[in-house]
Protein backbone atom coordinates (compact mmCIF):
# COMPACT_ATOMS: atom_id res chain seq x y z
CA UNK A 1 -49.44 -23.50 -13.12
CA UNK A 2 -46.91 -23.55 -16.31
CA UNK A 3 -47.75 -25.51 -18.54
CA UNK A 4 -45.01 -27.61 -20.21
CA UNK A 5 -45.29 -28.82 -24.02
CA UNK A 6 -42.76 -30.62 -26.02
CA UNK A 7 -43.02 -30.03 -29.97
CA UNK A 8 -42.26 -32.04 -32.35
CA UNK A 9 -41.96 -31.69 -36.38
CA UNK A 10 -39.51 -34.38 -37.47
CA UNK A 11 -37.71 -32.05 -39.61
CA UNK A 12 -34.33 -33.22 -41.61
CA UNK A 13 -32.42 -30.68 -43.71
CA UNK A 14 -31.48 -32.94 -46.67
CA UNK A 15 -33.79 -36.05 -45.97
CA UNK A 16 -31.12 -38.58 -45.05
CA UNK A 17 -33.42 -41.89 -44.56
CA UNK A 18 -32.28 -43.23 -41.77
CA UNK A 19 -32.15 -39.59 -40.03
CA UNK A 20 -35.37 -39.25 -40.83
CA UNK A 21 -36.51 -42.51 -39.27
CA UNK A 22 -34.77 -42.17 -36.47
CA UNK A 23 -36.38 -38.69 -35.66
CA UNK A 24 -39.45 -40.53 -35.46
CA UNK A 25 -38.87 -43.04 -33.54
CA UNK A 26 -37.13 -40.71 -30.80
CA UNK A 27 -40.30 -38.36 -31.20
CA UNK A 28 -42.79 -41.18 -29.90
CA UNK A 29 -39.64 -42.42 -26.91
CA UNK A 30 -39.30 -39.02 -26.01
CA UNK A 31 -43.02 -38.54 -25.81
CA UNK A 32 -42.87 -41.68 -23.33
CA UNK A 33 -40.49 -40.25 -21.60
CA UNK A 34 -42.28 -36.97 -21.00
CA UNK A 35 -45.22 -38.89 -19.71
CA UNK A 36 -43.72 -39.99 -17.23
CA UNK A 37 -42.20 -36.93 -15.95
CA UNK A 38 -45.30 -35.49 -15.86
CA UNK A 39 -44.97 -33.08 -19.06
CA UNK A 40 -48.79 -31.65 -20.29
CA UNK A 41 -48.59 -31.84 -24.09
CA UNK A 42 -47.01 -32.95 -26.99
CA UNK A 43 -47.56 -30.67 -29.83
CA UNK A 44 -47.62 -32.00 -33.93
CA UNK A 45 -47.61 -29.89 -36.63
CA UNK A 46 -48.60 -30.55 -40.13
CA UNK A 47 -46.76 -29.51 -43.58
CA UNK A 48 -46.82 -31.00 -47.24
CA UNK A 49 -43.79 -31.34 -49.95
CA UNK A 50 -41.20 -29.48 -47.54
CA UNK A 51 -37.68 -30.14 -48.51
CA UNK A 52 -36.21 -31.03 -45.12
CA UNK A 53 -39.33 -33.50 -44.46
CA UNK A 54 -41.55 -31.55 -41.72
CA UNK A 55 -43.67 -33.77 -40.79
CA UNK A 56 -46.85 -34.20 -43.22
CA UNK A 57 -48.66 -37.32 -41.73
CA UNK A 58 -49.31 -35.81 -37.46
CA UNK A 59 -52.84 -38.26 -36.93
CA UNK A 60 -50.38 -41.00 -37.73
CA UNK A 61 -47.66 -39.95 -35.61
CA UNK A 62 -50.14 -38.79 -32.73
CA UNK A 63 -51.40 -42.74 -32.81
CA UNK A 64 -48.26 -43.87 -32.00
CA UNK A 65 -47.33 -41.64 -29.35
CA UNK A 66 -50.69 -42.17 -27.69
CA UNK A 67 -50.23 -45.90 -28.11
CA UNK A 68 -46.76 -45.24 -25.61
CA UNK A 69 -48.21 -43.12 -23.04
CA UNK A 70 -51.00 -43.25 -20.64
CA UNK A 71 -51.93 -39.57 -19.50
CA UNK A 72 -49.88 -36.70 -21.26
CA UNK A 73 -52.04 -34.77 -24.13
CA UNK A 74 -51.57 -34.21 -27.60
CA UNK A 75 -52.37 -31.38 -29.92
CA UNK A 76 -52.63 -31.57 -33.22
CA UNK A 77 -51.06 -27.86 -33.69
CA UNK A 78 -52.39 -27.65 -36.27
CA UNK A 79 -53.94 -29.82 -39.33
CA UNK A 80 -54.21 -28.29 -42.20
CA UNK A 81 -58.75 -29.20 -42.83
CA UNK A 82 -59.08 -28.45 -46.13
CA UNK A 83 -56.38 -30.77 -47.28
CA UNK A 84 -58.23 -34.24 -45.36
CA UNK A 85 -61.46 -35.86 -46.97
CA UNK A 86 -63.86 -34.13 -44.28
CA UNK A 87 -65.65 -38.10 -43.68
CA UNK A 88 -62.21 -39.67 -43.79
CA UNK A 89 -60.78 -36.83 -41.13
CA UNK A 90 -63.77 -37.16 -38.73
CA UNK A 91 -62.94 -41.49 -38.63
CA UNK A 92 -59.67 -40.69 -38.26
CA UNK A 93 -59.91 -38.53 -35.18
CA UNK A 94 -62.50 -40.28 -33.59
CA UNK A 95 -60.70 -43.54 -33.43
CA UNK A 96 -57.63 -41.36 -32.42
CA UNK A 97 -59.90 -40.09 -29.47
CA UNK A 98 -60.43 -43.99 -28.13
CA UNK A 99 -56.66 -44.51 -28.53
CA UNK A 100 -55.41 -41.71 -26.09
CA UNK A 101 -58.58 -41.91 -24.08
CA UNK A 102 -59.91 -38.53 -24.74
CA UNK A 103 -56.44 -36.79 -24.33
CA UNK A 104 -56.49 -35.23 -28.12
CA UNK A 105 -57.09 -31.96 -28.78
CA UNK A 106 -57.09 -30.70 -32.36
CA UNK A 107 -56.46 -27.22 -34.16
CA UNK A 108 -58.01 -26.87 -37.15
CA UNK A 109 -56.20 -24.91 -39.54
CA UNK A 110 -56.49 -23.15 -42.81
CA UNK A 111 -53.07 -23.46 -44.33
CA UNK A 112 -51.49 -19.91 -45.92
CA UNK A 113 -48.97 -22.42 -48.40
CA UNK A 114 -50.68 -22.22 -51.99
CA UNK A 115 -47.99 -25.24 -52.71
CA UNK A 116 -49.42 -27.47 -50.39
CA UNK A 117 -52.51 -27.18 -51.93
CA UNK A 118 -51.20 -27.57 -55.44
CA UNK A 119 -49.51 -30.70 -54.37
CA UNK A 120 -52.71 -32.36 -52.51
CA UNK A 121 -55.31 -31.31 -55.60
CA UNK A 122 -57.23 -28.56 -53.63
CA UNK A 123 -58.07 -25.39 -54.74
CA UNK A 124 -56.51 -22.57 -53.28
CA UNK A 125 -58.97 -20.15 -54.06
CA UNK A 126 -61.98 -22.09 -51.90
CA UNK A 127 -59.88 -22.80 -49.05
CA UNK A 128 -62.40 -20.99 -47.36
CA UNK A 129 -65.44 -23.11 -48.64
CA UNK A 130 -63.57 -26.16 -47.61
CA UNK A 131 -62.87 -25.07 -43.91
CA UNK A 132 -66.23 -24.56 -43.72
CA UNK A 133 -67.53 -27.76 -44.90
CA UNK A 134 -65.01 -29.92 -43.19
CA UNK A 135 -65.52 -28.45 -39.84
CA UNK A 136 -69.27 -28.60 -40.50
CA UNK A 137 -68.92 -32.40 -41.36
CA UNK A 138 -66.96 -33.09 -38.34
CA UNK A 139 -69.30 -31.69 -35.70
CA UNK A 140 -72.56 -33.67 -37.76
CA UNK A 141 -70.44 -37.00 -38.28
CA UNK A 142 -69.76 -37.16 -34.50
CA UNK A 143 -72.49 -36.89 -33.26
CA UNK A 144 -73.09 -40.56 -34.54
CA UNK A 145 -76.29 -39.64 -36.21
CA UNK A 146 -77.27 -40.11 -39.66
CA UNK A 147 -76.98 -36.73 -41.42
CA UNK A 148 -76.93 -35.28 -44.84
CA UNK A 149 -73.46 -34.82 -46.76
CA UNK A 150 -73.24 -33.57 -50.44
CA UNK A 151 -77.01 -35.05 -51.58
CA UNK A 152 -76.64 -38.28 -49.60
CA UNK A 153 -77.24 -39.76 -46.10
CA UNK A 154 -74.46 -40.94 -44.30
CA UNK A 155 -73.27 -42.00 -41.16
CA UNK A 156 -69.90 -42.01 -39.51
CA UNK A 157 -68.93 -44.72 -36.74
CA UNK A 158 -67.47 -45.23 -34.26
CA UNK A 159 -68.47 -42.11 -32.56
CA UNK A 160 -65.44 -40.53 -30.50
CA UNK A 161 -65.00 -41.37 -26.82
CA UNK A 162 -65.32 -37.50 -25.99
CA UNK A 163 -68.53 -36.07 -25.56
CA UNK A 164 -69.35 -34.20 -27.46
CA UNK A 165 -66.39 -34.63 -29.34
CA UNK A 166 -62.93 -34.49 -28.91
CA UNK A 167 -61.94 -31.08 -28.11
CA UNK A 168 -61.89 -29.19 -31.64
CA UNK A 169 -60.46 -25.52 -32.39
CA UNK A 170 -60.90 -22.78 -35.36
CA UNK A 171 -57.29 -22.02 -35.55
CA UNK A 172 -55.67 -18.75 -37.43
CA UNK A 173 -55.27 -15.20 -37.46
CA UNK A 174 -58.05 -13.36 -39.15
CA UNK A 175 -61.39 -12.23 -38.93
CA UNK A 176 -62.90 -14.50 -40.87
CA UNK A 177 -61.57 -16.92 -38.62
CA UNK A 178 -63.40 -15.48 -35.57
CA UNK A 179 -66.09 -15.02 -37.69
CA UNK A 180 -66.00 -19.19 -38.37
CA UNK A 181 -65.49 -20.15 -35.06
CA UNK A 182 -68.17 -18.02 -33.40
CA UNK A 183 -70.81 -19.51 -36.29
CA UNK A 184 -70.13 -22.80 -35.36
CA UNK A 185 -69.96 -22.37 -31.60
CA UNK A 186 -65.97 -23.29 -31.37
CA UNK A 187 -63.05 -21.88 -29.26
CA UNK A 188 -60.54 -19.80 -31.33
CA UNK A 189 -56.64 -20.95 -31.26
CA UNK A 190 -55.21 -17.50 -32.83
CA UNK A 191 -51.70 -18.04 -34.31
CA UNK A 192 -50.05 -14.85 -32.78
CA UNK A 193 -50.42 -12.47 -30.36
CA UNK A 194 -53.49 -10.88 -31.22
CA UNK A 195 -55.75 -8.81 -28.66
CA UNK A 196 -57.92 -7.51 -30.81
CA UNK A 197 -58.65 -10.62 -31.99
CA UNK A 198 -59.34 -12.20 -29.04
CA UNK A 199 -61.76 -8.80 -28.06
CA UNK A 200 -63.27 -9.57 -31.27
CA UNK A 201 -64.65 -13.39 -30.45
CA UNK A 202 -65.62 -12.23 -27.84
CA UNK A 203 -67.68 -9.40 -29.20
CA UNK A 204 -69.66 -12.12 -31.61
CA UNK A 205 -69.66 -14.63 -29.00
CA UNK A 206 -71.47 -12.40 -26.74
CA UNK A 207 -73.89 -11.00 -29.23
CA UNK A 208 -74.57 -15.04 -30.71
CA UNK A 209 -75.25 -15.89 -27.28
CA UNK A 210 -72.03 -18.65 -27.39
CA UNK A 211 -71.42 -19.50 -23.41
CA UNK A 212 -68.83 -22.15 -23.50
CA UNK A 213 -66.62 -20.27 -26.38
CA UNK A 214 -63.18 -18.63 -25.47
CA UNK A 215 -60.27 -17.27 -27.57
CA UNK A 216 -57.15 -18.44 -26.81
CA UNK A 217 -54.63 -15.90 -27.26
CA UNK A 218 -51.12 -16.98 -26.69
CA UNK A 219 -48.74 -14.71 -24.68
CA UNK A 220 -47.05 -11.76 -26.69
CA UNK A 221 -43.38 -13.72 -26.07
CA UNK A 222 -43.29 -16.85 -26.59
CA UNK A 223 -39.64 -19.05 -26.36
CA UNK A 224 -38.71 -22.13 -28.29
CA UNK A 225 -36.39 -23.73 -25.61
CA UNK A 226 -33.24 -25.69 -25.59
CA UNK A 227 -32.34 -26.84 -22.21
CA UNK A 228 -28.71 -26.53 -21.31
CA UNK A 229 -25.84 -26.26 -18.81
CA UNK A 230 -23.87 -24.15 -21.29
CA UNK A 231 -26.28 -22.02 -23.56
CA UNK A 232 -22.93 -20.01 -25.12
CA UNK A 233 -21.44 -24.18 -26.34
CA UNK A 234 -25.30 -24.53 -27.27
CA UNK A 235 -25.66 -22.02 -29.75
CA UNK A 236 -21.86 -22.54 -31.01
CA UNK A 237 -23.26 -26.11 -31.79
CA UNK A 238 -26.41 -25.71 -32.61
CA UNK A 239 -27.39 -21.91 -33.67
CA UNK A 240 -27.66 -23.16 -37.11
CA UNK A 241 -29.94 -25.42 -36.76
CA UNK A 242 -32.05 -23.48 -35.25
CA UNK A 243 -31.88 -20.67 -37.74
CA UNK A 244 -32.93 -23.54 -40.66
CA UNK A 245 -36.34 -24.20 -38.87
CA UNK A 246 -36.67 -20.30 -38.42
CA UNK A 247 -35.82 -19.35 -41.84
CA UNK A 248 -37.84 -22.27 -43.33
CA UNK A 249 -40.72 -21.03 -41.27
CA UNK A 250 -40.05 -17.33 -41.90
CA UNK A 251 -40.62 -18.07 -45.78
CA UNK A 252 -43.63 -19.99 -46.15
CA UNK A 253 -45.56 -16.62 -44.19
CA UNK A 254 -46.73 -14.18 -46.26
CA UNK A 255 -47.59 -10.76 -45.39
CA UNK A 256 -50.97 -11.46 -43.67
CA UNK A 257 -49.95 -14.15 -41.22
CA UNK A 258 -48.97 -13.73 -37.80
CA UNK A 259 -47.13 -16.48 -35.58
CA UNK A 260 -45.72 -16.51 -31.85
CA UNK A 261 -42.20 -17.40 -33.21
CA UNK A 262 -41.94 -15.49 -36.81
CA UNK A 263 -38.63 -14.53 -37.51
CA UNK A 264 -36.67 -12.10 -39.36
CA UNK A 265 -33.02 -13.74 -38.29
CA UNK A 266 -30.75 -14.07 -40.96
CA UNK A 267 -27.65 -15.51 -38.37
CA UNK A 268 -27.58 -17.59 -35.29
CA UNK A 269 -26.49 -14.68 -33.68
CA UNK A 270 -29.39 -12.53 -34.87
CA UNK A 271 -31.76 -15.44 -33.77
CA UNK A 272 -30.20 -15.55 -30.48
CA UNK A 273 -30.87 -11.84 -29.66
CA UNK A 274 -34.18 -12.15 -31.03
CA UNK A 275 -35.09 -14.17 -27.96
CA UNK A 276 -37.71 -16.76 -30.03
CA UNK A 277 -35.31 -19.37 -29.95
CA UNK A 278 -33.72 -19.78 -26.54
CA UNK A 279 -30.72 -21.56 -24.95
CA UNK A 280 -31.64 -21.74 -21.62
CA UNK A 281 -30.04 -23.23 -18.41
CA UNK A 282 -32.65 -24.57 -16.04
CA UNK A 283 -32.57 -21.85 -13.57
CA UNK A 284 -33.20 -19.60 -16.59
CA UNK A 285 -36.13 -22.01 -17.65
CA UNK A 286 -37.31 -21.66 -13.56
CA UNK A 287 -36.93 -18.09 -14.01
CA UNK A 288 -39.15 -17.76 -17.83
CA UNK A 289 -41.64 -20.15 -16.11
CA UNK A 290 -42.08 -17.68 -13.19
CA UNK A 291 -42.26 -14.88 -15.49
CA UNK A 292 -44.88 -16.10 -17.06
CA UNK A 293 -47.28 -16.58 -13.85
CA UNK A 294 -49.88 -18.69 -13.28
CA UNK A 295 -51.11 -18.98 -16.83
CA UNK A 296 -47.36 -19.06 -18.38
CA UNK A 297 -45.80 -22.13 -20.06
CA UNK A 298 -42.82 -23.64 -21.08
CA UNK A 299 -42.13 -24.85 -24.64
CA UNK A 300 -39.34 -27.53 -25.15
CA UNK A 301 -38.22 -28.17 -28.62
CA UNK A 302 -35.66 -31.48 -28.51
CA UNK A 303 -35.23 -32.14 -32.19
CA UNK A 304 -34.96 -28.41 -33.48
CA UNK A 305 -34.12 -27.98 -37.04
CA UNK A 306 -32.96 -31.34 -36.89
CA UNK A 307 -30.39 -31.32 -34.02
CA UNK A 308 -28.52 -34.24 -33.35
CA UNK A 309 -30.71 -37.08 -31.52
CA UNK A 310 -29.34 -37.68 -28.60
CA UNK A 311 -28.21 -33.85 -28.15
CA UNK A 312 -32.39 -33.80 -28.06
CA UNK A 313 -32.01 -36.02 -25.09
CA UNK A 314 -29.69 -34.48 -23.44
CA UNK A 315 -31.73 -31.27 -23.29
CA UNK A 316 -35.06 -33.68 -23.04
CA UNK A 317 -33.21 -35.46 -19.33
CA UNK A 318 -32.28 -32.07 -17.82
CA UNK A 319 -35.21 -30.55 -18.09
CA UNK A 320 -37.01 -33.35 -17.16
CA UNK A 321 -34.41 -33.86 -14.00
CA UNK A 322 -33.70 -30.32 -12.53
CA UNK A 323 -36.83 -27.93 -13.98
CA UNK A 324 -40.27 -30.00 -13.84
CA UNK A 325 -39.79 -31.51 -9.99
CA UNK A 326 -39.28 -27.40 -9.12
CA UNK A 327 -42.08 -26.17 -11.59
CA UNK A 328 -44.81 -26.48 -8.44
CA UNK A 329 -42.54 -24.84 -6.10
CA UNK A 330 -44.04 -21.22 -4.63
């Protein structure tokens, strides 16, 4: 069945306050309101000292949207591990695991912004160190055991709801990120669409003797969507806000990154025809979800490169009215 996820990243090109504010606020109502439709996940992303604000704090922001709804999931998609105090992280995310009941998921990420580094005190250069460490950390601190951390004992409570821990994933798009997540016996979240990859895991899981690992590898087209009755007034409207979160994403990735929903637009009209970004009516959304098959999914992006609010809801509603109640239908 498709799977439906709603993405936010709170982004506001030129950091009016109240804009900003009110982007949050309509991120945790609209999450509500996807609950109750029945939507499957919110998705939060994680970025430090962006100029247009995207959203740098996503364990906050995931407490509040789990303290509005009762059964939709949220990813953390993804948080940036080196960056977090690995003891500090592994509270966090267990007391986020009793607050939506067991309905978080995280991706654990590397980061590939040097600046974000710079601007948090971490070193760039032992990134790699640090993913290690803080993934290691997490998996000892919940198992609510005493264990050793940096020449001391410690012990981390409350132990997460999940068992054995919330569910936790190597993201990125490397080898050396297979490479981590096979060693410590974790699924694989790969950034892009990348087969080889995914052939890869499974080589090492195979040979490690890792049962319960799995690569997810994301399909090789994947659509931002705006839901709309009139996808031509849509991108009139809109198109350039949707180029500022594509250009803003397109150059913080360096050479050796890959993501689903890189780039290389420099127009709304070169975005548009690039088919990432999509303006699509809900039979069109019917018709991409179909498309997809049985292990397809539909991403809907309300607050895109910092749309207007309620133009958000407007999209948010029709999708919600006219494309999940048909999403089951043969």
């Amino acid at each position: 069945m498709t799977v439906t996820t709603l993405r936010f990243n709170q982004v506001v090109p030129g950091l009016d306050r109240r804009e900003v504010a009110a982007r949050y606020r309509a991120t945790v109502e609209m999450a509500a309101y996807a609950d109750t439709r029945g939507f499957d996940l919110v998705s939060l992303e994680e970025h430090h000292g962006a100029e247009d604000g995207w959203s740098p704090s996503p364990l906050i922001t995931a407490a509040a949207v789990f303290g509005a709804t009762r059964s939709v999931r949220v990813m953390l998609c993804a948080i940036i591990t080196p960056l977090y105090d690995p003891l500090r992280l592994a509270e966090d995310l267990a007391v986020l695991d009793h607050l939506g009941g067991g309905r978080l998921t995280v991706v654990a990420g590397i980061g590939y912004r040097p600046e974000e580094y710079a601007l948090l005190g971490r070193d760039w250069a032992a990134r790699g160190a640090a993913q290690d460490d803080a993934l290691a950390t997490l998996l000892a601190a919940w198992t609510g055991e005493p264990f050793e951390y940096r020449g001391r004992t410690v012990r981390i409570t409350p132990p997460p709801l999940t068992r054995p821990h919330p569910g936790l994933m190597v993201g990125g798009s490397s080898r050396a990120a297979v490479r981590r997540a096979v060693r410590l016996g974790l699924p694989l979240f790969l950034s892009g669409y990348l087969p080889e990859l995914a052939a890869y895991y499974d080589e090492l899981a195979a040979g490690a003797g890792l049962r319960n690992g799995f690569a997810l590898l994301p399909p090789e087209r994947t659509r931002v969507v705006h839901c709309t009755e009139d996808p031509e007034k849509a991108w009139a409207e809109y198109g350039e806000h949707f180029l500022h979160e594509a250009r803003t994403y397109a150059s913080w990735q360096t050479a050796g990154v890959t993501s689903v929903v890189r780039s290389s637009a420099r127009t709304p009209a070169e975005l548009r025809a690039e088919g990432i970004y999509s303006c699509l009516t809900p039979e069109e959304c019917l018709e991409a979800a179909r498309a997809g098959g049985p292990m397809g999914g539909l991403m809907l992006h309300p607050l895109c490169g910092g749309i207007p609010v309620e133009a958000g809801w407007e999209s948010l509603r029709l999708f919600g009215d006219a494309v999940l109640p048909r999403l089951a239908e043969p």
